[in-house]
PDB file of N, CA and C in Angstrom:
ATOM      1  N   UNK A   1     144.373 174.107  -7.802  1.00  0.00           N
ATOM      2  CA  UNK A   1     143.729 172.957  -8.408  1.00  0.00           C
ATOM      3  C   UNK A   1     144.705 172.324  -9.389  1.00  0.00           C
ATOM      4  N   UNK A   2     144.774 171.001  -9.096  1.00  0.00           N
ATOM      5  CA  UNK A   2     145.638 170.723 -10.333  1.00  0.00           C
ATOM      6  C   UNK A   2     145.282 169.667 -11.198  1.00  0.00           C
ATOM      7  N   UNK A   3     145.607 169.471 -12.402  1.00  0.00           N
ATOM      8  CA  UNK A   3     145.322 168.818 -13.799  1.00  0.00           C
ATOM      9  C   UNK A   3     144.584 167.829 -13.272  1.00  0.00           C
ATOM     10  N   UNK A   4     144.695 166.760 -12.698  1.00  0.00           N
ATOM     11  CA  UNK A   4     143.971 165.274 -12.823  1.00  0.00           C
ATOM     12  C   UNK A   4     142.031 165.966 -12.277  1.00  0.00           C
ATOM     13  N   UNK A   5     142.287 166.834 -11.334  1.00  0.00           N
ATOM     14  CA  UNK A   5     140.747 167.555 -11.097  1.00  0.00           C
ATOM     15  C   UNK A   5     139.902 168.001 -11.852  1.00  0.00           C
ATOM     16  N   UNK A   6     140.958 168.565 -13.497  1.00  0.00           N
ATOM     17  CA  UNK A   6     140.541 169.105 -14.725  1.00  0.00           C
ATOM     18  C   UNK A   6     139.592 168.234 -15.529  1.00  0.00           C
ATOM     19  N   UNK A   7     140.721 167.077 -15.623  1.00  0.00           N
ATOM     20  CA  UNK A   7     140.329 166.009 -16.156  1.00  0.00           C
ATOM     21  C   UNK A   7     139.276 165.289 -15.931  1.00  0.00           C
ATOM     22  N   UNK A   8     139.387 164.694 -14.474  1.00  0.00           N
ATOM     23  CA  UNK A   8     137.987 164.270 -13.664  1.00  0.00           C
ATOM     24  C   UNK A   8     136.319 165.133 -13.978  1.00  0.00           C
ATOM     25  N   UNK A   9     136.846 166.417 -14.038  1.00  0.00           N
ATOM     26  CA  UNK A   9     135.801 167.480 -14.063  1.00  0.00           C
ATOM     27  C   UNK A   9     135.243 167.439 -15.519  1.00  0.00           C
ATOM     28  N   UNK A  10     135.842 167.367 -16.524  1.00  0.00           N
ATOM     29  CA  UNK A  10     135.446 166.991 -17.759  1.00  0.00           C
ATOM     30  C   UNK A  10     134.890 165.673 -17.970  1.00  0.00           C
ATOM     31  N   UNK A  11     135.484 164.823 -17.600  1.00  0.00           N
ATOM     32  CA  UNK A  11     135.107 163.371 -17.674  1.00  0.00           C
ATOM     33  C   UNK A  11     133.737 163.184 -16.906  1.00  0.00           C
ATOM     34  N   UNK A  12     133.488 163.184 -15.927  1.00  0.00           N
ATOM     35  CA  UNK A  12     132.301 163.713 -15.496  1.00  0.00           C
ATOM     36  C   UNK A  12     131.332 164.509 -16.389  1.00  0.00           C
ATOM     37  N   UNK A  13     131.780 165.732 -16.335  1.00  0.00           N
ATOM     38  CA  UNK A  13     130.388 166.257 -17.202  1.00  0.00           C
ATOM     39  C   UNK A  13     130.488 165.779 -18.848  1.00  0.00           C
ATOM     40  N   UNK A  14     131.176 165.041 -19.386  1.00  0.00           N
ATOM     41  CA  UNK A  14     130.707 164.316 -20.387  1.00  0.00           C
ATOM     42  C   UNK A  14     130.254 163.587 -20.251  1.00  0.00           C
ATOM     43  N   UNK A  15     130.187 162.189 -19.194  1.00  0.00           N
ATOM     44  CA  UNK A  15     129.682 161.306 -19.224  1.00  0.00           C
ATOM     45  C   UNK A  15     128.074 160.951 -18.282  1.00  0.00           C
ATOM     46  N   UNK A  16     127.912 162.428 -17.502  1.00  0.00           N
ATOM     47  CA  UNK A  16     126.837 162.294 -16.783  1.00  0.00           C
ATOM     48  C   UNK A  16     125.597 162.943 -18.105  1.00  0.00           C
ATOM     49  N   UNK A  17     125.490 163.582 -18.545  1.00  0.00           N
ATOM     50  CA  UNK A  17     124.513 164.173 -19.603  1.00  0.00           C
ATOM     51  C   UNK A  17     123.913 163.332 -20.407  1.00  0.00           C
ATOM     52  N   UNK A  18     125.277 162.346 -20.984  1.00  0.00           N
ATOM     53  CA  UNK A  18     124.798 160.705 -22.007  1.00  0.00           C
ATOM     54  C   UNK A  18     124.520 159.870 -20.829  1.00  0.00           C
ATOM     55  N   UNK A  19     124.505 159.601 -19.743  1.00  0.00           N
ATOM     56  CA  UNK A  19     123.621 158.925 -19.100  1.00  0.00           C
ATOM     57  C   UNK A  19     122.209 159.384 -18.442  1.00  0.00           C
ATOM     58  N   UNK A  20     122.060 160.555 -18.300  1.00  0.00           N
ATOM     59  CA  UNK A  20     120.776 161.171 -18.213  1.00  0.00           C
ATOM     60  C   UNK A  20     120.233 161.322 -18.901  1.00  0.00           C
ATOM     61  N   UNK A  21     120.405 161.866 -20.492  1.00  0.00           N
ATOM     62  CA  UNK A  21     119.973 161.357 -21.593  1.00  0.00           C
ATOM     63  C   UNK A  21     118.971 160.362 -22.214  1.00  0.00           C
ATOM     64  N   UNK A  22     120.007 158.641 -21.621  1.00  0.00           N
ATOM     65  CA  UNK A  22     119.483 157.303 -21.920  1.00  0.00           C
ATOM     66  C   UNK A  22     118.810 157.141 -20.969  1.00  0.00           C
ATOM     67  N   UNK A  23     118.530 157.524 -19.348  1.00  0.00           N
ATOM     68  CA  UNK A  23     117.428 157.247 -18.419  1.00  0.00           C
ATOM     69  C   UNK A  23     116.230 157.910 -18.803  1.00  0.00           C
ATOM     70  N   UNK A  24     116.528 159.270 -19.394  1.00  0.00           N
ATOM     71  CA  UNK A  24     115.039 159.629 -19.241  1.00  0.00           C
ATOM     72  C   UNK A  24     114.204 158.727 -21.040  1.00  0.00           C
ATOM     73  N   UNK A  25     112.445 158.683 -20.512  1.00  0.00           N
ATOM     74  CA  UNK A  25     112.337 158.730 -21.538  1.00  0.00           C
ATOM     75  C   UNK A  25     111.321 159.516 -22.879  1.00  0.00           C
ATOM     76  N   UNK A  26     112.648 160.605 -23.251  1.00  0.00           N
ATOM     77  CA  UNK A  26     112.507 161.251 -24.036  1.00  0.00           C
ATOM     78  C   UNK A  26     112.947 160.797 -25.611  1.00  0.00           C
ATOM     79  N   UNK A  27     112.461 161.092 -26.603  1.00  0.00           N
ATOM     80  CA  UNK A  27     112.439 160.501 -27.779  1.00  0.00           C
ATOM     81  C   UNK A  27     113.909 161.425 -28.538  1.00  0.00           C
ATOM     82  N   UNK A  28     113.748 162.617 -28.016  1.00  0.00           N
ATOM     83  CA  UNK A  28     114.881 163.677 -28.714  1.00  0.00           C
ATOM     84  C   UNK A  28     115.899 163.232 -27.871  1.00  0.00           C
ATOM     85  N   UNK A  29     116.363 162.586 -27.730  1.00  0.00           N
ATOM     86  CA  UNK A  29     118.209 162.436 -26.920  1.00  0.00           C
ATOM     87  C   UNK A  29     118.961 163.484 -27.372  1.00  0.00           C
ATOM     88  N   UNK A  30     118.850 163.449 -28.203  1.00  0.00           N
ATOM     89  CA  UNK A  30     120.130 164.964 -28.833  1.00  0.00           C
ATOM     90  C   UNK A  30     119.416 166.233 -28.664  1.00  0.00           C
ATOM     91  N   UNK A  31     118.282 166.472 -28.250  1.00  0.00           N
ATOM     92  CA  UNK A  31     117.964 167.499 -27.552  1.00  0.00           C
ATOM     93  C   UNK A  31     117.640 167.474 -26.298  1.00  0.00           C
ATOM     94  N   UNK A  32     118.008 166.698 -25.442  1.00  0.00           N
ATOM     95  CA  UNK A  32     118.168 166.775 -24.324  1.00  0.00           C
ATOM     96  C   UNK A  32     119.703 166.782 -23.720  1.00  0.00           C
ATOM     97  N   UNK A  33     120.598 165.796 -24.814  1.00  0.00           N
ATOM     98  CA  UNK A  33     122.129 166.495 -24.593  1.00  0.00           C
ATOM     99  C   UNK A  33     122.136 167.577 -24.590  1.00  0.00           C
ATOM    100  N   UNK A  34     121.574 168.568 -25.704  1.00  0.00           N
ATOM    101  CA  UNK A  34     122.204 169.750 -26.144  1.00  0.00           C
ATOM    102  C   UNK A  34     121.711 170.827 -24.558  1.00  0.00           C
ATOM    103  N   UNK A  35     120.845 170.706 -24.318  1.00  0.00           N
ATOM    104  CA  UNK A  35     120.433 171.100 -22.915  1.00  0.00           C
ATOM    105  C   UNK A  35     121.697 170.991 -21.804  1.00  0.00           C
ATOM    106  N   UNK A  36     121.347 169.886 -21.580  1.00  0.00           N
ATOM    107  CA  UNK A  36     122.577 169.211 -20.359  1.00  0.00           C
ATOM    108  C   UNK A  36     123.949 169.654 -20.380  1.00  0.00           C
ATOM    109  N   UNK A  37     124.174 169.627 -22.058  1.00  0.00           N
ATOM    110  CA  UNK A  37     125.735 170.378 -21.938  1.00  0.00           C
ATOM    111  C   UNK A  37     125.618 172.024 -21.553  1.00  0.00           C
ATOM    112  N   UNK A  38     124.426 172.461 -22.189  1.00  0.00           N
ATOM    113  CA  UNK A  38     124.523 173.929 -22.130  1.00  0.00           C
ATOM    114  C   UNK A  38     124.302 173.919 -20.444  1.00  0.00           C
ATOM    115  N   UNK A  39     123.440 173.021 -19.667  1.00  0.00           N
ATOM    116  CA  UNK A  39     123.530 173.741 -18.585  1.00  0.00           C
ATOM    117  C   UNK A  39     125.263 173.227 -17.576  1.00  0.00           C
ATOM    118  N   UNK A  40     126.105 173.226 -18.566  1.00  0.00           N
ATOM    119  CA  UNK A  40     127.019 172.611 -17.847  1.00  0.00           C
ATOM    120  C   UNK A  40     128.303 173.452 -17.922  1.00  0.00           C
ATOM    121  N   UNK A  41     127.754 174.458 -19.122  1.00  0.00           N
ATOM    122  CA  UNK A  41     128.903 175.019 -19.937  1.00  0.00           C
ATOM    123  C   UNK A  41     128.563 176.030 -19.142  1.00  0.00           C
ATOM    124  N   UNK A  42     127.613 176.404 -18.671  1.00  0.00           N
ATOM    125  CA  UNK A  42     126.805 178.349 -18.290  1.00  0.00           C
ATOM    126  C   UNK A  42     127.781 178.409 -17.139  1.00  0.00           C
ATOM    127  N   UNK A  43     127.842 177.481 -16.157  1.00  0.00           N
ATOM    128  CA  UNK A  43     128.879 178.143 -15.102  1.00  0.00           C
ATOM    129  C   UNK A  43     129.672 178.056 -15.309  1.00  0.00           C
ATOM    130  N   UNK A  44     130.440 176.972 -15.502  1.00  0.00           N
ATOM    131  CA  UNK A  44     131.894 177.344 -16.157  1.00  0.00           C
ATOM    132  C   UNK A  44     132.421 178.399 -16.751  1.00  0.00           C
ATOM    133  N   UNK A  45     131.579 178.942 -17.933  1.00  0.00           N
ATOM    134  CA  UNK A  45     132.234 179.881 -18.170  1.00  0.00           C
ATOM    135  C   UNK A  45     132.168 181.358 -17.611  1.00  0.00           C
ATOM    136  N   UNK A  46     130.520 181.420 -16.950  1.00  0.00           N
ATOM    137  CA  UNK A  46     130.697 182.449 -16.286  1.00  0.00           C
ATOM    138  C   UNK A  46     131.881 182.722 -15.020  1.00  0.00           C
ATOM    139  N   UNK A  47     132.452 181.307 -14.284  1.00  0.00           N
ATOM    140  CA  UNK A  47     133.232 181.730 -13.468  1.00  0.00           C
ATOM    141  C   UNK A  47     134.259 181.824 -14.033  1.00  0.00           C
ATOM    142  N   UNK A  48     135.277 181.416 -15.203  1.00  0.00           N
ATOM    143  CA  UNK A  48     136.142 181.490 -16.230  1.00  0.00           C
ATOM    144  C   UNK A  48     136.155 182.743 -16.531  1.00  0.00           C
ATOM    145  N   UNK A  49     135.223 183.391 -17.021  1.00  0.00           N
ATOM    146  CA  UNK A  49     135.144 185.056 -17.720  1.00  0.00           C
ATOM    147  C   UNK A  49     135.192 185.938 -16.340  1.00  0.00           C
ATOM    148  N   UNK A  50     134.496 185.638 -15.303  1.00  0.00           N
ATOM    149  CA  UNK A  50     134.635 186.888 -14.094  1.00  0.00           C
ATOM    150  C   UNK A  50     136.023 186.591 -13.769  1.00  0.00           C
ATOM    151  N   UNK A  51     136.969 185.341 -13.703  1.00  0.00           N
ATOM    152  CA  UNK A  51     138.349 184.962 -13.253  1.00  0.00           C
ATOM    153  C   UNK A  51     138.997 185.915 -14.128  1.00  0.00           C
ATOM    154  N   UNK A  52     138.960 185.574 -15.579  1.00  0.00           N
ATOM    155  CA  UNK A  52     139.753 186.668 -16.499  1.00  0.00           C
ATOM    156  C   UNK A  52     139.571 188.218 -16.371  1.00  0.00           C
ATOM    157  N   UNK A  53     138.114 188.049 -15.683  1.00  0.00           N
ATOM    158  CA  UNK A  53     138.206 190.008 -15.829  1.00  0.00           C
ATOM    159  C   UNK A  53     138.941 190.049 -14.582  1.00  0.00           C
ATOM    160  N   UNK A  54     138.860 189.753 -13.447  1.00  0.00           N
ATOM    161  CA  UNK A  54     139.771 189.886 -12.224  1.00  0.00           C
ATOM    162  C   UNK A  54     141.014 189.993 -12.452  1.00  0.00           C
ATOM    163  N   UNK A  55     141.773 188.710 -13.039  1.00  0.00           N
ATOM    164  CA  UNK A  55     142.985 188.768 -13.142  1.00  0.00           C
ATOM    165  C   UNK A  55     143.693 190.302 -13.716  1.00  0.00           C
ATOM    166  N   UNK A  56     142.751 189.998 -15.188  1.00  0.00           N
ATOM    167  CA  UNK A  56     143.238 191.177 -15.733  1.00  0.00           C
ATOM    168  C   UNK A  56     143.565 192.430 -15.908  1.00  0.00           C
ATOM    169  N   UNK A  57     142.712 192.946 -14.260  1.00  0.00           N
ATOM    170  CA  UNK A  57     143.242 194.161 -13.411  1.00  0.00           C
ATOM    171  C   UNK A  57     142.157 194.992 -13.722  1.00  0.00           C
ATOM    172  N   UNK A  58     141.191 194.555 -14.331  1.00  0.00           N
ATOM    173  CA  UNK A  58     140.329 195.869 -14.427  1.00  0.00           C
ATOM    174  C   UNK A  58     139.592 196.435 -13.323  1.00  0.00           C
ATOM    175  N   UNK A  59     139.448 195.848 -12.766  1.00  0.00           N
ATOM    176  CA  UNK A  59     138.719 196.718 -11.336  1.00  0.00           C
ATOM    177  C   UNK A  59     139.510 197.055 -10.407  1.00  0.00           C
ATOM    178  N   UNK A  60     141.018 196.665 -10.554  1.00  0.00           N
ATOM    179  CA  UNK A  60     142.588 197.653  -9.572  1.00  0.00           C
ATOM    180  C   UNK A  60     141.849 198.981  -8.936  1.00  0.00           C
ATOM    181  N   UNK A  61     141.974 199.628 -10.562  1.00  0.00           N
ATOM    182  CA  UNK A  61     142.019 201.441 -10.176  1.00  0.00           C
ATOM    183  C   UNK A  61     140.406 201.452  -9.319  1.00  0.00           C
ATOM    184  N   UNK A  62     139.408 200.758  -9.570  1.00  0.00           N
ATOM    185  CA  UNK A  62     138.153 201.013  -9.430  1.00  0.00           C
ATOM    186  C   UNK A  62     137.992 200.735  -7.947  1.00  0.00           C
ATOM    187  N   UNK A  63     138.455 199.933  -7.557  1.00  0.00           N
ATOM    188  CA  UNK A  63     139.041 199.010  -5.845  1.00  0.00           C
ATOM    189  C   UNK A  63     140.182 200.109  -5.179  1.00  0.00           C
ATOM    190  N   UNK A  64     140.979 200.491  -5.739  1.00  0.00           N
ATOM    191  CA  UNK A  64     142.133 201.621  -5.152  1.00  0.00           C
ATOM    192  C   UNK A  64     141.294 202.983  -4.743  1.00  0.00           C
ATOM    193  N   UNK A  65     140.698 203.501  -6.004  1.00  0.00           N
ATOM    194  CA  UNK A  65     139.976 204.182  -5.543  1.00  0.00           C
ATOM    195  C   UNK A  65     138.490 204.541  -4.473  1.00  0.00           C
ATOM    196  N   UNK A  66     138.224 203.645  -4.585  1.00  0.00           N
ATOM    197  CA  UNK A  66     136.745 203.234  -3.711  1.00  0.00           C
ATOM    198  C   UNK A  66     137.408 203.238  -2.587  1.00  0.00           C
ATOM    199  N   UNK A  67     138.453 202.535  -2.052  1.00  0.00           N
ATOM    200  CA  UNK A  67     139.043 202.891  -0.622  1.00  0.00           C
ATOM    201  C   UNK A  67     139.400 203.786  -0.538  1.00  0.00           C
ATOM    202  N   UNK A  68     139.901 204.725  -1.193  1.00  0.00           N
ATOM    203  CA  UNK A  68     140.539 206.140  -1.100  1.00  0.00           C
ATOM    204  C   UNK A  68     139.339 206.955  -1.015  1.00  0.00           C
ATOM    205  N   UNK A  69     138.309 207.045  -1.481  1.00  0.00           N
ATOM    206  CA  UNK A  69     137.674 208.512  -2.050  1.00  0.00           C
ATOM    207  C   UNK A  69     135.914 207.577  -1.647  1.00  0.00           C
ATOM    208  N   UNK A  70     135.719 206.272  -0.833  1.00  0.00           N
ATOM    209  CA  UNK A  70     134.780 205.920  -0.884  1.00  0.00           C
ATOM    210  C   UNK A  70     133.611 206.369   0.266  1.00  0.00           C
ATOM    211  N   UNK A  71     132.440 206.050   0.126  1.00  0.00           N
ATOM    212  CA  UNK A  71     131.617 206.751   0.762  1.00  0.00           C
ATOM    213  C   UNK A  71     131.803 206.561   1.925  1.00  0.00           C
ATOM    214  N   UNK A  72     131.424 207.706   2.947  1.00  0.00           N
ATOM    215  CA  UNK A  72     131.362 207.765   4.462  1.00  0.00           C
ATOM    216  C   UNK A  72     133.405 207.648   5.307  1.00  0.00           C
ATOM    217  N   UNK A  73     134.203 207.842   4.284  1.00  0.00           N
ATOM    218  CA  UNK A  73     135.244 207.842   4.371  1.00  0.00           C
ATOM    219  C   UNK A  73     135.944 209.231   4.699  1.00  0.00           C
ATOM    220  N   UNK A  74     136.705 209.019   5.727  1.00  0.00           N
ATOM    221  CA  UNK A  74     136.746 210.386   6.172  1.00  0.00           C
ATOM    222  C   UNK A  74     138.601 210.553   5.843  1.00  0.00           C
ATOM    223  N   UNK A  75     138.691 211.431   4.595  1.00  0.00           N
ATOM    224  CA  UNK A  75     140.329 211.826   4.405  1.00  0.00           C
ATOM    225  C   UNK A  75     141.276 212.431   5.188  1.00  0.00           C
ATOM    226  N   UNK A  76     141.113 212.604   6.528  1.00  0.00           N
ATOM    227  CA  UNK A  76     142.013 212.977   7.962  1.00  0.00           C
ATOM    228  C   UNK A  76     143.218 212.593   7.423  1.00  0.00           C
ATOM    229  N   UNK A  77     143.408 211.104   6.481  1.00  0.00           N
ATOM    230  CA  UNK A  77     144.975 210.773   7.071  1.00  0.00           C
ATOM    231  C   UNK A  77     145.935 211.133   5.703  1.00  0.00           C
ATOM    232  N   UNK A  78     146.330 211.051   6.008  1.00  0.00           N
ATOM    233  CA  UNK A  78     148.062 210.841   4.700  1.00  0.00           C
ATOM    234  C   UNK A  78     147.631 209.108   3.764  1.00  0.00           C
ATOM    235  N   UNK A  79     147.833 209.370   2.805  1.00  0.00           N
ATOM    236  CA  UNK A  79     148.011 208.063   2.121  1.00  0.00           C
ATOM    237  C   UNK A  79     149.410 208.069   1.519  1.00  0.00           C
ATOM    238  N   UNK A  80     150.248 206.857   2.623  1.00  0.00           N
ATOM    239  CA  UNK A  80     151.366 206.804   1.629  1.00  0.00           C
ATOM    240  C   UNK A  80     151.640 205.973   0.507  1.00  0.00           C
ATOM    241  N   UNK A  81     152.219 206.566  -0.167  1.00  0.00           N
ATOM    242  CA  UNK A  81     152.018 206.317  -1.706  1.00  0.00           C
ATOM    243  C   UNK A  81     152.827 205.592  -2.321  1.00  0.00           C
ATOM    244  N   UNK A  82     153.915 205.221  -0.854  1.00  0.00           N
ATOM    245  CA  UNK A  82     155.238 204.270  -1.591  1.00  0.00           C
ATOM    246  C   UNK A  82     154.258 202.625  -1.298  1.00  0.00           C
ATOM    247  N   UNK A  83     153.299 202.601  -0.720  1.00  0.00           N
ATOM    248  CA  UNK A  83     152.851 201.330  -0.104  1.00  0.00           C
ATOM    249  C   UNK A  83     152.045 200.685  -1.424  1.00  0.00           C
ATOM    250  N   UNK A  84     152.030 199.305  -1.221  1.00  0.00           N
ATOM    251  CA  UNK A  84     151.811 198.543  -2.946  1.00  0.00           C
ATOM    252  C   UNK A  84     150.032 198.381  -2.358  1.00  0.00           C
ATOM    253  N   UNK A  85     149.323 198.858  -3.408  1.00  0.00           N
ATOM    254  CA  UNK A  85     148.047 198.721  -3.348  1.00  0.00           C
ATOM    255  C   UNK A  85     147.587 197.390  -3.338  1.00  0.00           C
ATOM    256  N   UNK A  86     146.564 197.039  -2.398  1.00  0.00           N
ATOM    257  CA  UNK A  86     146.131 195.732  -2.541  1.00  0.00           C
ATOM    258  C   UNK A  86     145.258 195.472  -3.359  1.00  0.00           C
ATOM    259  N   UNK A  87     146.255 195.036  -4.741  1.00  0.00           N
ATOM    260  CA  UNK A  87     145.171 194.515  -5.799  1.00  0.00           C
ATOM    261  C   UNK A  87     144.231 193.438  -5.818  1.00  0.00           C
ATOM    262  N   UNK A  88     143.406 193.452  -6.697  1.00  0.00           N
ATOM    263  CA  UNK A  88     142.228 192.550  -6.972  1.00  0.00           C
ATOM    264  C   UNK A  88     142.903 191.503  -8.063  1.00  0.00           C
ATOM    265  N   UNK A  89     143.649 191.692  -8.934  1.00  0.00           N
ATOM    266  CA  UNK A  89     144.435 190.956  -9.744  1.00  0.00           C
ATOM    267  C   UNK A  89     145.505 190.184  -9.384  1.00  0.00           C
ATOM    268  N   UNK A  90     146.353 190.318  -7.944  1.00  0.00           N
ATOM    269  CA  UNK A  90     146.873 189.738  -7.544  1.00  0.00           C
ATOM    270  C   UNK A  90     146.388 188.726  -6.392  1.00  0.00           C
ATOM    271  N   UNK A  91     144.810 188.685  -6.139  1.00  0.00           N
ATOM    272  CA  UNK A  91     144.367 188.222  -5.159  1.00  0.00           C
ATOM    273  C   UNK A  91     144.023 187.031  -5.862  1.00  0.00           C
ATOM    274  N   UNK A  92     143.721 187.285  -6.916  1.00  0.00           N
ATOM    275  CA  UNK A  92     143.357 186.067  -8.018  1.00  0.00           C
ATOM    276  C   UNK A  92     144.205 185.260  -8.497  1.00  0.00           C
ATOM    277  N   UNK A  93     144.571 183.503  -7.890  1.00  0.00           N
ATOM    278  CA  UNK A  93     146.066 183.106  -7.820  1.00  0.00           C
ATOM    279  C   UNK A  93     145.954 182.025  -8.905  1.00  0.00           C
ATOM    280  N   UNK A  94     144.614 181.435  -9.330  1.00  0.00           N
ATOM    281  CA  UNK A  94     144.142 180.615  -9.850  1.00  0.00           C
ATOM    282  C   UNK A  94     143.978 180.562 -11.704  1.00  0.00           C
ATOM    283  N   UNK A  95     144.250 180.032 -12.437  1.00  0.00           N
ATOM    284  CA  UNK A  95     144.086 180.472 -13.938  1.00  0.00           C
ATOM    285  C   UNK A  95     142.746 180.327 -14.633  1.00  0.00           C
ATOM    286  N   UNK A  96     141.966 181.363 -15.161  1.00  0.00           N
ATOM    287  CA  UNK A  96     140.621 181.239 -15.708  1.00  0.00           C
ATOM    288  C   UNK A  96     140.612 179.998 -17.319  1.00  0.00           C
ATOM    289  N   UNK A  97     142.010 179.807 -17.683  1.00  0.00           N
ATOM    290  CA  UNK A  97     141.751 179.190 -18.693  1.00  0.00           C
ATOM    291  C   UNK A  97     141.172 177.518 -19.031  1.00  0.00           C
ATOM    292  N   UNK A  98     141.401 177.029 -17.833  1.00  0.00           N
ATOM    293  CA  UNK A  98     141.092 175.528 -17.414  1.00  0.00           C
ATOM    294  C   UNK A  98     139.359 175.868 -17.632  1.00  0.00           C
ATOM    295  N   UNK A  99     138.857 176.693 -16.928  1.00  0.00           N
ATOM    296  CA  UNK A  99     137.275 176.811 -16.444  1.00  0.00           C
ATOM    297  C   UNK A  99     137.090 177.178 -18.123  1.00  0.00           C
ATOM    298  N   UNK A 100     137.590 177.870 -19.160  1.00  0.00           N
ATOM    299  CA  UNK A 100     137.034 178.724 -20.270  1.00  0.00           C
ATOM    300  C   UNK A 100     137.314 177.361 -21.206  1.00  0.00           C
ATOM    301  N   UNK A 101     138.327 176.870 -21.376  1.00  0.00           N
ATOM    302  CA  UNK A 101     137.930 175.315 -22.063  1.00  0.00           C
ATOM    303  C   UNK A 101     137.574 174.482 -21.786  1.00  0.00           C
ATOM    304  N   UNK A 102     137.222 174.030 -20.235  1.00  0.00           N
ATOM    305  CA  UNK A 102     136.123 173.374 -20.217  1.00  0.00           C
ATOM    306  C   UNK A 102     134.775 173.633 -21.145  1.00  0.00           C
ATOM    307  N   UNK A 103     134.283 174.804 -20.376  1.00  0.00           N
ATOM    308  CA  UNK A 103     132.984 175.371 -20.909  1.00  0.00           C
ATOM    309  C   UNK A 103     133.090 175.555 -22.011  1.00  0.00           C
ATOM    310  N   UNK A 104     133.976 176.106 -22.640  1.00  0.00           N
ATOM    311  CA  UNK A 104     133.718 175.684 -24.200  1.00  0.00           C
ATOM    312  C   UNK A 104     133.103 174.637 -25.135  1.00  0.00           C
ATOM    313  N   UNK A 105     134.193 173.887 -24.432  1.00  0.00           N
ATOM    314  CA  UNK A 105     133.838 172.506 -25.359  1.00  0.00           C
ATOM    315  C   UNK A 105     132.417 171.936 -25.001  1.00  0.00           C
ATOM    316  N   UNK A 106     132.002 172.117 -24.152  1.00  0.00           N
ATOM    317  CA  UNK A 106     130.742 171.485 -23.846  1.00  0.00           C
ATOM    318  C   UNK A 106     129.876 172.796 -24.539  1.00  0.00           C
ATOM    319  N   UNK A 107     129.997 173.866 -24.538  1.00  0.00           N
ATOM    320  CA  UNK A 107     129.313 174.729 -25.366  1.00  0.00           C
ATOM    321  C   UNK A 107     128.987 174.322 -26.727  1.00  0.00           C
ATOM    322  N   UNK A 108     130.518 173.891 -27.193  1.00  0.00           N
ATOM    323  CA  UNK A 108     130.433 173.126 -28.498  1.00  0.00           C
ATOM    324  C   UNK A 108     129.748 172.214 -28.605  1.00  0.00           C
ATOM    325  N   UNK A 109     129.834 171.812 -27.520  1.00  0.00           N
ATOM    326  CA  UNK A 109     129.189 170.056 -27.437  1.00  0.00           C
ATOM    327  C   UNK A 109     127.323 170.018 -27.897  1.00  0.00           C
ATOM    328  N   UNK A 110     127.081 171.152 -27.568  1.00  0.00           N
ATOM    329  CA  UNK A 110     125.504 171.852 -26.704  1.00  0.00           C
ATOM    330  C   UNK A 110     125.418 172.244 -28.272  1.00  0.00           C
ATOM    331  N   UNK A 111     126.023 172.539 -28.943  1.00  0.00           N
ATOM    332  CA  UNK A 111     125.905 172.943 -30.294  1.00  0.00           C
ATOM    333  C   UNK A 111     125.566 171.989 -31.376  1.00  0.00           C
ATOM    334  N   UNK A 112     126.167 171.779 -31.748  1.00  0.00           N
ATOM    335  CA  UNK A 112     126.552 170.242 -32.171  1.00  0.00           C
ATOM    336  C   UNK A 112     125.437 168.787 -31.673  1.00  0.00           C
ATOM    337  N   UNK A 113     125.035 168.797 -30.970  1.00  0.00           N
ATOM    338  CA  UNK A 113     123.569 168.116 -30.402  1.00  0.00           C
ATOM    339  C   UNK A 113     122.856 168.498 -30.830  1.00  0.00           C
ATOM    340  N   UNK A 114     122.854 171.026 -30.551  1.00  0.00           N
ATOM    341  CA  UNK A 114     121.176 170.864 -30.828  1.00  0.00           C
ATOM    342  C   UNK A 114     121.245 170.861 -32.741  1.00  0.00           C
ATOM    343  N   UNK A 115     122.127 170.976 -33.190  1.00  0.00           N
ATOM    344  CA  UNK A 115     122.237 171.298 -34.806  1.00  0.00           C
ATOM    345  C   UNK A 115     121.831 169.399 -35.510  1.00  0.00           C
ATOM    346  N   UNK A 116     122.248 168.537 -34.491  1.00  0.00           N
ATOM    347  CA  UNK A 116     121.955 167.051 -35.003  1.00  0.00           C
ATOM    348  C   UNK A 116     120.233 167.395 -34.406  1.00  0.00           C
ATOM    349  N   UNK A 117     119.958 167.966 -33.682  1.00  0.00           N
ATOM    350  CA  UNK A 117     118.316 167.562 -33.252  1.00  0.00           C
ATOM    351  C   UNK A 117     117.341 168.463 -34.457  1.00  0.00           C
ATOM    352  N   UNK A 118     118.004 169.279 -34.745  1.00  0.00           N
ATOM    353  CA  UNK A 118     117.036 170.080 -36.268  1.00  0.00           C
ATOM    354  C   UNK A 118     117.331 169.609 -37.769  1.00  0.00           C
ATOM    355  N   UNK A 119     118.352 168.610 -37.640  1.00  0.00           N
ATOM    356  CA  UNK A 119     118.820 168.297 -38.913  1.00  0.00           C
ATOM    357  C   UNK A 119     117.685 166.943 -39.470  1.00  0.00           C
TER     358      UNK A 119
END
């Protein structure tokens, strides 16, 4: 994916929320932003945070092993050991940080709305 998609993708979900916002008619606008961003921020960052735990190798040993020692697996053969394990961290080619500031900021955003709607 590259940058101008980032961009587009932000630009978009900023500007669709303040127009759904002004169509509906609700009297709280800033609590209906603060909504819209939050439901905008929830995937983002959940796919952002599962990208970072991937990358970051934590489920390698947990994936290496499950093929080695996993159920209904029958140990007959030799495992050779010079061969490079097929990681889960290297399968992941993509960077979680684009998806984690997106969602942020609109987290912020979701903040910041609902704190103007109680003020």
């Amino acid at each position: 994916m590259t940058k101008p998609f980032y961009k587009i993708l932000l630009a978009i979900g900023i500007l669709i929320p303040i127009i759904w916002a002004f169509i509906q008619d609700n009297l709280a606008i800033t609590h209906a932003l603060s909504n819209a961003y939050f439901y905008l921020c929830v995937p983002l960052l959940i796919i952002g945070l599962f990208t970072a735990v991937l990358k970051a190798g934590t489920f390698d040993l947990f994936a290496s092993s499950f093929k080695k020692y996993g159920p209904f697996k029958k140990n007959d053969y030799t495992i050779d050991k010079s061969a490079t394990p097929n990681e889960l961290s290297r399968k992941v080619t993509w960077s979680p940080r684009p998806f984690l500031m997106i969602g942020s900021l609109f987290l912020l955003l979701s903040l910041i709305f609902l704190l103007f709607y109680y003020i």
